[in-house]
C-alpha atoms as a PDB file:
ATOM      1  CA  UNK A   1       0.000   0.000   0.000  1.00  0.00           C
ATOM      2  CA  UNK A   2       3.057   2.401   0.615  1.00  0.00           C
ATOM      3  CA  UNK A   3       3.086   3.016  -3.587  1.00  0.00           C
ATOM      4  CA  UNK A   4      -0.129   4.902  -3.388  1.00  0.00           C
ATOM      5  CA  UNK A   5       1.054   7.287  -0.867  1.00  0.00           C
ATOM      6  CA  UNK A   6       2.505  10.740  -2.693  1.00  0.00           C
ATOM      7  CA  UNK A   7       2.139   8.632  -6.078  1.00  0.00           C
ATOM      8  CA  UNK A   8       1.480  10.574  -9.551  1.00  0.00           C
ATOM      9  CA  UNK A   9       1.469   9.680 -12.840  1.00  0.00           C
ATOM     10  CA  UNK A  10       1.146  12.226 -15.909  1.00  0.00           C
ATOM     11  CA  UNK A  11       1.608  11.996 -19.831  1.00  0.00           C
ATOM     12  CA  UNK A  12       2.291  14.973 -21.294  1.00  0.00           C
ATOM     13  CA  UNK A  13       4.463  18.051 -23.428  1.00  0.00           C
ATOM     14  CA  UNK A  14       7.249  19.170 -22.082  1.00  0.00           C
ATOM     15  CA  UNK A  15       6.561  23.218 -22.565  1.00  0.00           C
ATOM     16  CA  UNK A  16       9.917  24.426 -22.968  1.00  0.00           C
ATOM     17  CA  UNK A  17      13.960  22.477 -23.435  1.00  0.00           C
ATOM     18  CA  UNK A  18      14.945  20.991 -19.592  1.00  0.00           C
ATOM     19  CA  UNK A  19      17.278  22.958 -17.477  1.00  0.00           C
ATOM     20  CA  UNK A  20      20.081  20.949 -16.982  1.00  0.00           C
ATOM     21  CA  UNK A  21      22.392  22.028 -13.991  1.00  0.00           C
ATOM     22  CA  UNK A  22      25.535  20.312 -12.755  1.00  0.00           C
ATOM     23  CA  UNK A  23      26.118  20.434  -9.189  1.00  0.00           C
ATOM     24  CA  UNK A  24      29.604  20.629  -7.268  1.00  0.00           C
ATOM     25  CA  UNK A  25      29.368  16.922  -6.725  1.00  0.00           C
ATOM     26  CA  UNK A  26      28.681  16.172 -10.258  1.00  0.00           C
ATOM     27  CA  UNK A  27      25.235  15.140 -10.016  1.00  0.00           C
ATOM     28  CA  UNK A  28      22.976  16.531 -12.605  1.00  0.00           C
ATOM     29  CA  UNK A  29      19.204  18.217 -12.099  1.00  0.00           C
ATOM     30  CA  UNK A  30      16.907  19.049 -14.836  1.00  0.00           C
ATOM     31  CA  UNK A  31      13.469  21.181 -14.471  1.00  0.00           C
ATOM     32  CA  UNK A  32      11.116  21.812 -16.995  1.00  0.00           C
ATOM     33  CA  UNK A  33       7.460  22.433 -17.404  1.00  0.00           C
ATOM     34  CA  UNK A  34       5.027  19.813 -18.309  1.00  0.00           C
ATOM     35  CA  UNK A  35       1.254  20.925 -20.412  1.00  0.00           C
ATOM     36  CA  UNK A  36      -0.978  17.701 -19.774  1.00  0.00           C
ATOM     37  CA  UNK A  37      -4.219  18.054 -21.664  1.00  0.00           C
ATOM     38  CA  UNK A  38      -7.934  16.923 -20.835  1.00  0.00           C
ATOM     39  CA  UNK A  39     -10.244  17.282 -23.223  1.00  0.00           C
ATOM     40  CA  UNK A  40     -14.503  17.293 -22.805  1.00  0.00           C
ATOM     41  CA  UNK A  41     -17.727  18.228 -24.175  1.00  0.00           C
ATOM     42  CA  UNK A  42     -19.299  21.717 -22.721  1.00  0.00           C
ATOM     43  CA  UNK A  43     -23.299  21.796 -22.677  1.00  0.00           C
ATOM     44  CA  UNK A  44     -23.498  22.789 -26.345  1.00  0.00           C
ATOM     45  CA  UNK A  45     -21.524  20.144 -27.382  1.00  0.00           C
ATOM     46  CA  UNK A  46     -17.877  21.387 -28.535  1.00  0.00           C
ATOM     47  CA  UNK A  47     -15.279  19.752 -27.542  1.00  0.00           C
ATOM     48  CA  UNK A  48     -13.058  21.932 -24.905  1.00  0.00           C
ATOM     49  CA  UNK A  49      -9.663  21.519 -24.149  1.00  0.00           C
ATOM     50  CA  UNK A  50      -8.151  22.444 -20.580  1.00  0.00           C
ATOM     51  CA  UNK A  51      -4.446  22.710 -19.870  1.00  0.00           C
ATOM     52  CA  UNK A  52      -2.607  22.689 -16.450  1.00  0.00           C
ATOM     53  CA  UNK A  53       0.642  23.348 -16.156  1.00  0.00           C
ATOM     54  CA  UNK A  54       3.142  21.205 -13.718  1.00  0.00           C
ATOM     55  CA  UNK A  55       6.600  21.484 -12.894  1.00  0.00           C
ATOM     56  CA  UNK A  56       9.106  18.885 -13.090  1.00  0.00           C
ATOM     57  CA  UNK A  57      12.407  17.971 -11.623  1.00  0.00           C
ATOM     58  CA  UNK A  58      14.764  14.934 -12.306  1.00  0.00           C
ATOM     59  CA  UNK A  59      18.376  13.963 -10.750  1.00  0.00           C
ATOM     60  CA  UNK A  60      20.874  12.118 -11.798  1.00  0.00           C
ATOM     61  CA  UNK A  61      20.785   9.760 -14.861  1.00  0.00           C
ATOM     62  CA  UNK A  62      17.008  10.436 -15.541  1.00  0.00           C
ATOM     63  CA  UNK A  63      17.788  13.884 -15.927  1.00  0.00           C
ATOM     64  CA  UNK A  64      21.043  13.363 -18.512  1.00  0.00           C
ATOM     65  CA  UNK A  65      18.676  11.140 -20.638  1.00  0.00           C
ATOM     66  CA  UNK A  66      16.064  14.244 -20.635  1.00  0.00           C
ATOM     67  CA  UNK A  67      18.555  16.414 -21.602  1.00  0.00           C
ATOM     68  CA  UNK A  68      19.930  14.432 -24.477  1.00  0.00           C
ATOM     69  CA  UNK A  69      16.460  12.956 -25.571  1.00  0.00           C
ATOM     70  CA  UNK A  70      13.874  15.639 -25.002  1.00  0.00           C
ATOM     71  CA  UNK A  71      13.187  19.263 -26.046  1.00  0.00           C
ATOM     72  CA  UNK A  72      10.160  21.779 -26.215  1.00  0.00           C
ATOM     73  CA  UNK A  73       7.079  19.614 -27.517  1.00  0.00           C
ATOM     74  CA  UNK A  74       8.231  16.253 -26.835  1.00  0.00           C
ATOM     75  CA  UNK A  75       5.517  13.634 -25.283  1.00  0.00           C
ATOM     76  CA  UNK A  76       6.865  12.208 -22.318  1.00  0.00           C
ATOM     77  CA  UNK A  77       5.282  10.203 -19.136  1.00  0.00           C
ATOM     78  CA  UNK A  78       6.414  10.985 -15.444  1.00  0.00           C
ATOM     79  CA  UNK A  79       6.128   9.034 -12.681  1.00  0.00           C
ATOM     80  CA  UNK A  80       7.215  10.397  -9.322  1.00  0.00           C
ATOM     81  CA  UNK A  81       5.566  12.216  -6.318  1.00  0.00           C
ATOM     82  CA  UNK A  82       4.747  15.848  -5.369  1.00  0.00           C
ATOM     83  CA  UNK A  83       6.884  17.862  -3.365  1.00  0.00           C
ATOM     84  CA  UNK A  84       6.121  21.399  -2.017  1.00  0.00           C
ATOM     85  CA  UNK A  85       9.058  24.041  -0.883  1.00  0.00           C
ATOM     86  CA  UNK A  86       9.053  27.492   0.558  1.00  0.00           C
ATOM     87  CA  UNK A  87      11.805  29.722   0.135  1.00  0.00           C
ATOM     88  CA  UNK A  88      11.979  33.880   0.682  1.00  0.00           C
ATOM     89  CA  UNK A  89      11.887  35.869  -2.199  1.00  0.00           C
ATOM     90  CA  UNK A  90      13.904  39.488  -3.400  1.00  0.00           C
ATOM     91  CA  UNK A  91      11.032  40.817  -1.813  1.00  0.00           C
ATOM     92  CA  UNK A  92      11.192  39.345   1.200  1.00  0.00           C
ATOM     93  CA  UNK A  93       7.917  37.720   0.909  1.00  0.00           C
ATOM     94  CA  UNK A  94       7.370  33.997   1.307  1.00  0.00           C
ATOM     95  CA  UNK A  95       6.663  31.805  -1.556  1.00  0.00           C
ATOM     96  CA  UNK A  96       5.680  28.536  -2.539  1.00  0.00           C
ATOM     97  CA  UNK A  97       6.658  26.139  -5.107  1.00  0.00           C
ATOM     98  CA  UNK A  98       4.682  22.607  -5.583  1.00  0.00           C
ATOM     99  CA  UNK A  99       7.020  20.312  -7.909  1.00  0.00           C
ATOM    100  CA  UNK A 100       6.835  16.538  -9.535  1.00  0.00           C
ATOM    101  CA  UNK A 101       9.837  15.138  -8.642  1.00  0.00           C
ATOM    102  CA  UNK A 102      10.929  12.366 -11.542  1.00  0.00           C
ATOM    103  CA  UNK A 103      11.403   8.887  -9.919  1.00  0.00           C
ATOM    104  CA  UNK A 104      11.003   7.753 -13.839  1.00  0.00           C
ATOM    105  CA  UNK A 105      10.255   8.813 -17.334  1.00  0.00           C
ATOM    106  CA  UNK A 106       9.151   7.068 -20.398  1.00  0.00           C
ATOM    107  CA  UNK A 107      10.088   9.030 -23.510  1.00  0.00           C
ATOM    108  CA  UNK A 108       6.603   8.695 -25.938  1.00  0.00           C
ATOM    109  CA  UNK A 109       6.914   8.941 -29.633  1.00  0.00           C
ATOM    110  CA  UNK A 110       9.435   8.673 -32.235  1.00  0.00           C
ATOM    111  CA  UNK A 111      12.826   8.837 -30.992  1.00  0.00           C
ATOM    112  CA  UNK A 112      15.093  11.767 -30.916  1.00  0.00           C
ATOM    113  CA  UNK A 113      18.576  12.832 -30.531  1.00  0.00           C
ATOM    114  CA  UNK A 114      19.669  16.235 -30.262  1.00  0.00           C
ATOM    115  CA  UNK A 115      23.094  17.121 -31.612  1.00  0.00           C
ATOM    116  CA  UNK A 116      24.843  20.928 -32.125  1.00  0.00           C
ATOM    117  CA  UNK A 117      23.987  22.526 -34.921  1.00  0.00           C
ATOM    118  CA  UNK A 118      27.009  24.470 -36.045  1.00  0.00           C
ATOM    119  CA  UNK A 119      28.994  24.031 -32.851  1.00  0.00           C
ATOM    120  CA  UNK A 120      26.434  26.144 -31.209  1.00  0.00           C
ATOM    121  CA  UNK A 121      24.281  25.024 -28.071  1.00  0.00           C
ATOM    122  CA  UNK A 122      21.171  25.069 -30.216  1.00  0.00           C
ATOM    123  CA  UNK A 123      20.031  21.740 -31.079  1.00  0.00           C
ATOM    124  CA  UNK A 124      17.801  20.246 -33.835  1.00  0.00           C
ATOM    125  CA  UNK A 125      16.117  16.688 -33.111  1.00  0.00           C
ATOM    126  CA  UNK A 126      16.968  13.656 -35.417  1.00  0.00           C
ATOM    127  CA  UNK A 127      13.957  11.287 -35.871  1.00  0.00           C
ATOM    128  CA  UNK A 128      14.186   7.393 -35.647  1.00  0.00           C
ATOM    129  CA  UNK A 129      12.723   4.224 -35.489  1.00  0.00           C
ATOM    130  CA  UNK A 130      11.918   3.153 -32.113  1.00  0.00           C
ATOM    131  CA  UNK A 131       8.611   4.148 -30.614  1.00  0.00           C
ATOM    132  CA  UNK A 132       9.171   4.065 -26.867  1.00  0.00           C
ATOM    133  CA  UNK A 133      12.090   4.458 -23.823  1.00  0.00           C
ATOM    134  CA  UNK A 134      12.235   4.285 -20.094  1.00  0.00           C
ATOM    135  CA  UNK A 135      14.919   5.670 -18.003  1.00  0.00           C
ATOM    136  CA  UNK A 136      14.499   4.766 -14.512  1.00  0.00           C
ATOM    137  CA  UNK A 137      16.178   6.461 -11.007  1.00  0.00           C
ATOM    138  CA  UNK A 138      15.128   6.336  -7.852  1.00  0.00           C
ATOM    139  CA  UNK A 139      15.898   9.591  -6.782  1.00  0.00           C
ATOM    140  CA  UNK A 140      17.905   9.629  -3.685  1.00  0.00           C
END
Protein backbone atom coordinates (compact mmCIF):
# COMPACT_ATOMS: atom_id res chain seq x y z
CA UNK A 1 0.00 0.00 0.00
CA UNK A 2 3.06 2.40 0.62
CA UNK A 3 3.09 3.02 -3.59
CA UNK A 4 -0.13 4.90 -3.39
CA UNK A 5 1.05 7.29 -0.87
CA UNK A 6 2.50 10.74 -2.69
CA UNK A 7 2.14 8.63 -6.08
CA UNK A 8 1.48 10.57 -9.55
CA UNK A 9 1.47 9.68 -12.84
CA UNK A 10 1.15 12.23 -15.91
CA UNK A 11 1.61 12.00 -19.83
CA UNK A 12 2.29 14.97 -21.29
CA UNK A 13 4.46 18.05 -23.43
CA UNK A 14 7.25 19.17 -22.08
CA UNK A 15 6.56 23.22 -22.57
CA UNK A 16 9.92 24.43 -22.97
CA UNK A 17 13.96 22.48 -23.44
CA UNK A 18 14.95 20.99 -19.59
CA UNK A 19 17.28 22.96 -17.48
CA UNK A 20 20.08 20.95 -16.98
CA UNK A 21 22.39 22.03 -13.99
CA UNK A 22 25.54 20.31 -12.76
CA UNK A 23 26.12 20.43 -9.19
CA UNK A 24 29.60 20.63 -7.27
CA UNK A 25 29.37 16.92 -6.73
CA UNK A 26 28.68 16.17 -10.26
CA UNK A 27 25.23 15.14 -10.02
CA UNK A 28 22.98 16.53 -12.61
CA UNK A 29 19.20 18.22 -12.10
CA UNK A 30 16.91 19.05 -14.84
CA UNK A 31 13.47 21.18 -14.47
CA UNK A 32 11.12 21.81 -16.99
CA UNK A 33 7.46 22.43 -17.40
CA UNK A 34 5.03 19.81 -18.31
CA UNK A 35 1.25 20.93 -20.41
CA UNK A 36 -0.98 17.70 -19.77
CA UNK A 37 -4.22 18.05 -21.66
CA UNK A 38 -7.93 16.92 -20.83
CA UNK A 39 -10.24 17.28 -23.22
CA UNK A 40 -14.50 17.29 -22.81
CA UNK A 41 -17.73 18.23 -24.18
CA UNK A 42 -19.30 21.72 -22.72
CA UNK A 43 -23.30 21.80 -22.68
CA UNK A 44 -23.50 22.79 -26.35
CA UNK A 45 -21.52 20.14 -27.38
CA UNK A 46 -17.88 21.39 -28.53
CA UNK A 47 -15.28 19.75 -27.54
CA UNK A 48 -13.06 21.93 -24.90
CA UNK A 49 -9.66 21.52 -24.15
CA UNK A 50 -8.15 22.44 -20.58
CA UNK A 51 -4.45 22.71 -19.87
CA UNK A 52 -2.61 22.69 -16.45
CA UNK A 53 0.64 23.35 -16.16
CA UNK A 54 3.14 21.20 -13.72
CA UNK A 55 6.60 21.48 -12.89
CA UNK A 56 9.11 18.88 -13.09
CA UNK A 57 12.41 17.97 -11.62
CA UNK A 58 14.76 14.93 -12.31
CA UNK A 59 18.38 13.96 -10.75
CA UNK A 60 20.87 12.12 -11.80
CA UNK A 61 20.78 9.76 -14.86
CA UNK A 62 17.01 10.44 -15.54
CA UNK A 63 17.79 13.88 -15.93
CA UNK A 64 21.04 13.36 -18.51
CA UNK A 65 18.68 11.14 -20.64
CA UNK A 66 16.06 14.24 -20.64
CA UNK A 67 18.55 16.41 -21.60
CA UNK A 68 19.93 14.43 -24.48
CA UNK A 69 16.46 12.96 -25.57
CA UNK A 70 13.87 15.64 -25.00
CA UNK A 71 13.19 19.26 -26.05
CA UNK A 72 10.16 21.78 -26.22
CA UNK A 73 7.08 19.61 -27.52
CA UNK A 74 8.23 16.25 -26.83
CA UNK A 75 5.52 13.63 -25.28
CA UNK A 76 6.86 12.21 -22.32
CA UNK A 77 5.28 10.20 -19.14
CA UNK A 78 6.41 10.98 -15.44
CA UNK A 79 6.13 9.03 -12.68
CA UNK A 80 7.21 10.40 -9.32
CA UNK A 81 5.57 12.22 -6.32
CA UNK A 82 4.75 15.85 -5.37
CA UNK A 83 6.88 17.86 -3.36
CA UNK A 84 6.12 21.40 -2.02
CA UNK A 85 9.06 24.04 -0.88
CA UNK A 86 9.05 27.49 0.56
CA UNK A 87 11.81 29.72 0.14
CA UNK A 88 11.98 33.88 0.68
CA UNK A 89 11.89 35.87 -2.20
CA UNK A 90 13.90 39.49 -3.40
CA UNK A 91 11.03 40.82 -1.81
CA UNK A 92 11.19 39.34 1.20
CA UNK A 93 7.92 37.72 0.91
CA UNK A 94 7.37 34.00 1.31
CA UNK A 95 6.66 31.80 -1.56
CA UNK A 96 5.68 28.54 -2.54
CA UNK A 97 6.66 26.14 -5.11
CA UNK A 98 4.68 22.61 -5.58
CA UNK A 99 7.02 20.31 -7.91
CA UNK A 100 6.84 16.54 -9.54
CA UNK A 101 9.84 15.14 -8.64
CA UNK A 102 10.93 12.37 -11.54
CA UNK A 103 11.40 8.89 -9.92
CA UNK A 104 11.00 7.75 -13.84
CA UNK A 105 10.26 8.81 -17.33
CA UNK A 106 9.15 7.07 -20.40
CA UNK A 107 10.09 9.03 -23.51
CA UNK A 108 6.60 8.70 -25.94
CA UNK A 109 6.91 8.94 -29.63
CA UNK A 110 9.43 8.67 -32.23
CA UNK A 111 12.83 8.84 -30.99
CA UNK A 112 15.09 11.77 -30.92
CA UNK A 113 18.58 12.83 -30.53
CA UNK A 114 19.67 16.23 -30.26
CA UNK A 115 23.09 17.12 -31.61
CA UNK A 116 24.84 20.93 -32.12
CA UNK A 117 23.99 22.53 -34.92
CA UNK A 118 27.01 24.47 -36.05
CA UNK A 119 28.99 24.03 -32.85
CA UNK A 120 26.43 26.14 -31.21
CA UNK A 121 24.28 25.02 -28.07
CA UNK A 122 21.17 25.07 -30.22
CA UNK A 123 20.03 21.74 -31.08
CA UNK A 124 17.80 20.25 -33.84
CA UNK A 125 16.12 16.69 -33.11
CA UNK A 126 16.97 13.66 -35.42
CA UNK A 127 13.96 11.29 -35.87
CA UNK A 128 14.19 7.39 -35.65
CA UNK A 129 12.72 4.22 -35.49
CA UNK A 130 11.92 3.15 -32.11
CA UNK A 131 8.61 4.15 -30.61
CA UNK A 132 9.17 4.07 -26.87
CA UNK A 133 12.09 4.46 -23.82
CA UNK A 134 12.23 4.29 -20.09
CA UNK A 135 14.92 5.67 -18.00
CA UNK A 136 14.50 4.77 -14.51
CA UNK A 137 16.18 6.46 -11.01
CA UNK A 138 15.13 6.34 -7.85
CA UNK A 139 15.90 9.59 -6.78
CA UNK A 140 17.90 9.63 -3.69
Amino acid sequence: MSNFRNHVQLVGNVGDDPKVTSLESGRKVARFPLATNEYYKNGKGEKVQSTDWHQIVAWGKTAEILEKYTSKGSEVGIRGKIKTRSFTADDGNQRYVTEIVADEVLLLGAKTETEPVNGSKNTTAKKAETPKRKANEKAA
